[in-house]
Protein backbone atom coordinates (compact mmCIF):
# COMPACT_ATOMS: atom_id res chain seq x y z
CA UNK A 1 1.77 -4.35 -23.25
CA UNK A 2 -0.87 -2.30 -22.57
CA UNK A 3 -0.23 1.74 -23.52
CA UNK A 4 -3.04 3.92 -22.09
CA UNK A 5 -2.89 6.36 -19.38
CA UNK A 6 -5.09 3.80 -17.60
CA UNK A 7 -2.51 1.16 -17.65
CA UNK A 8 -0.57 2.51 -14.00
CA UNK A 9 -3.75 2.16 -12.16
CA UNK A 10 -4.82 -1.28 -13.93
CA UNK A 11 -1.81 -2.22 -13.12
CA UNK A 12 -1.35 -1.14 -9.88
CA UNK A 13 -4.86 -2.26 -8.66
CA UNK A 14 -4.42 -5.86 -10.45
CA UNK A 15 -1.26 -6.65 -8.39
CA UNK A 16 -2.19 -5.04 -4.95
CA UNK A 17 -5.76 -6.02 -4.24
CA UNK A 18 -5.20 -9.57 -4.51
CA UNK A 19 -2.63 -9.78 -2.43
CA UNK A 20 -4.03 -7.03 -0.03
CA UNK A 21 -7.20 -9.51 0.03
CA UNK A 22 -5.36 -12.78 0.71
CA UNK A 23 -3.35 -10.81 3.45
CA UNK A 24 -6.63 -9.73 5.02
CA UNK A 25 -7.81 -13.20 4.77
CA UNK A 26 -5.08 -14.56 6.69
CA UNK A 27 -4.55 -12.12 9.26
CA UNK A 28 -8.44 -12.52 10.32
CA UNK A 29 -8.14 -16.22 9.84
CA UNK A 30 -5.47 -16.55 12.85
CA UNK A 31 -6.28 -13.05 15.01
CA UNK A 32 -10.40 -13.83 14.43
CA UNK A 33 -11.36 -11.79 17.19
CA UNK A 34 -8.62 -9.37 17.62
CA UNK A 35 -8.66 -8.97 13.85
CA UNK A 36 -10.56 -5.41 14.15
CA UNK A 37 -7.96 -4.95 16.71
CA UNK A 38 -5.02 -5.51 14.72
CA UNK A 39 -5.96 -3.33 11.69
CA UNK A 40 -6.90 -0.57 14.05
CA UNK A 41 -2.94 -0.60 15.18
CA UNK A 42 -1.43 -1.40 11.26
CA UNK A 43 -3.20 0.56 8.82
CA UNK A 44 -2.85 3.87 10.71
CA UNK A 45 0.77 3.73 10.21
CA UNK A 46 0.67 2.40 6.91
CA UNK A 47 -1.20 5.70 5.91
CA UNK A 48 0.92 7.87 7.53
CA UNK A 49 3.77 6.91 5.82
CA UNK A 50 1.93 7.11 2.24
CA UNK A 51 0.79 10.12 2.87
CA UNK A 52 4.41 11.01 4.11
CA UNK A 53 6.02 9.62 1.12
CA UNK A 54 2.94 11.85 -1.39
CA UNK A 55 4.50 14.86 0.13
CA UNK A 56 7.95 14.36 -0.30
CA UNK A 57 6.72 13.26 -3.93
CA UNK A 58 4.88 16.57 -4.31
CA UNK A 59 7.85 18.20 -3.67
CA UNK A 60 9.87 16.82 -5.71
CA UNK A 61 8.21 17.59 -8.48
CA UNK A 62 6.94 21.13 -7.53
CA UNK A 63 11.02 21.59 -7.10
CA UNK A 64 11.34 19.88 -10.48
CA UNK A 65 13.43 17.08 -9.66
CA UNK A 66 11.48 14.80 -11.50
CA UNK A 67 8.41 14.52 -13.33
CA UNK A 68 5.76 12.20 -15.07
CA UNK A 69 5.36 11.91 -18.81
CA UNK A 70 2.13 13.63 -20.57
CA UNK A 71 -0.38 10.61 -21.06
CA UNK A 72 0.81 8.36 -19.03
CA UNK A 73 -1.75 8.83 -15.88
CA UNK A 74 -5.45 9.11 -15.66
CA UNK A 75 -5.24 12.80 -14.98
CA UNK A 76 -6.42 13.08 -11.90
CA UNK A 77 -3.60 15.10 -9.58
CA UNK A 78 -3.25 15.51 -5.50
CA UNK A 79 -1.10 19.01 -5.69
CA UNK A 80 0.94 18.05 -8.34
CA UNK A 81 1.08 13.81 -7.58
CA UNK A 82 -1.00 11.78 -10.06
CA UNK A 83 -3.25 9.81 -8.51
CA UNK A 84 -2.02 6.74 -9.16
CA UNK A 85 1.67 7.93 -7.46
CA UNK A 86 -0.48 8.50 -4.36
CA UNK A 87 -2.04 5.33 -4.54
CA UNK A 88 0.84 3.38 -5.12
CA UNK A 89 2.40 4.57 -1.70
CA UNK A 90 -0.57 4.03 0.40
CA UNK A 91 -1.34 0.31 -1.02
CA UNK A 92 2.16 -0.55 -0.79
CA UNK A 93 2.82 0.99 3.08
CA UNK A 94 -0.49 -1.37 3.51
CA UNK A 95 1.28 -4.28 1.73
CA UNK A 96 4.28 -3.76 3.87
CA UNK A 97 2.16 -3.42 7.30
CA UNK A 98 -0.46 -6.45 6.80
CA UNK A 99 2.92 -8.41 5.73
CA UNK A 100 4.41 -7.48 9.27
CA UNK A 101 1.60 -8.40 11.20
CA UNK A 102 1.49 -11.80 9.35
CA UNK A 103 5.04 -12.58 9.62
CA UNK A 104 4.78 -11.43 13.78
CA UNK A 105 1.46 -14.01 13.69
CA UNK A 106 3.85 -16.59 12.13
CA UNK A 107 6.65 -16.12 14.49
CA UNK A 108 4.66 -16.47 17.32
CA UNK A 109 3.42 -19.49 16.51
CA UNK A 110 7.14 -20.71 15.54
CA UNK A 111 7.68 -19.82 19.34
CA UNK A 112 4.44 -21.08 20.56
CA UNK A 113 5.13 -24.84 18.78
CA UNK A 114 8.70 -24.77 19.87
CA UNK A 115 7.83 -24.34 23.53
């Protein structure tokens, strides 16, 4: 088990990019075209919602409601969110959003062969 304060964002970035890149695969694989399209109307809300979900982070700990252990993050900080906190909600609203789009792609050909 790795113990450093890099581990969260080695972590993090070793479980989310591939799947973020085999998502993005996909999704221009079937739109092609419209791909540009399609990430113009997902990601937007996908970062609004991280960004949404950094505040409410920042003020829970500002408030003291909870907090992260000494050592345990790079030390880089967004108000008082470690950067890897921040990062973890926008890559995950991203994971959730691509994974949307996909499974709307998939139903719609479902539909489109059952017709």
């Amino acid at each position: 088990m790795m113990e450093t304060r890099w581990a969260y964002l080695i972590h993090l970035l070793a479980w989310t990019l591939p799947v973020i890149g085999i998502q993005l695969a996909l999704l221009v694989n079937h739109y092609k075209a419209r791909a540009g399209e399609v990430l113009r109307a997902v990601l937007p809300p996908a970062l609004v919602i991280g960004v949404y979900l950094s505040i409410a982070d920042h003020l829970a700990i500002s408030t003291g409601i909870w907090n992260f252990g000494e050592g345990r993050h790079v030390g880089v900080y967004v108000g008082a969110v470690p950067l890897e906190e921040v990062l973890f909600f926008l890559l995950t609203s991203i994971l959730v959003s691509l994974g949307l789009a996909l499974f709307t792609a998939l139903l719609r050909l479902k539909e489109a062969r059952a017709s």
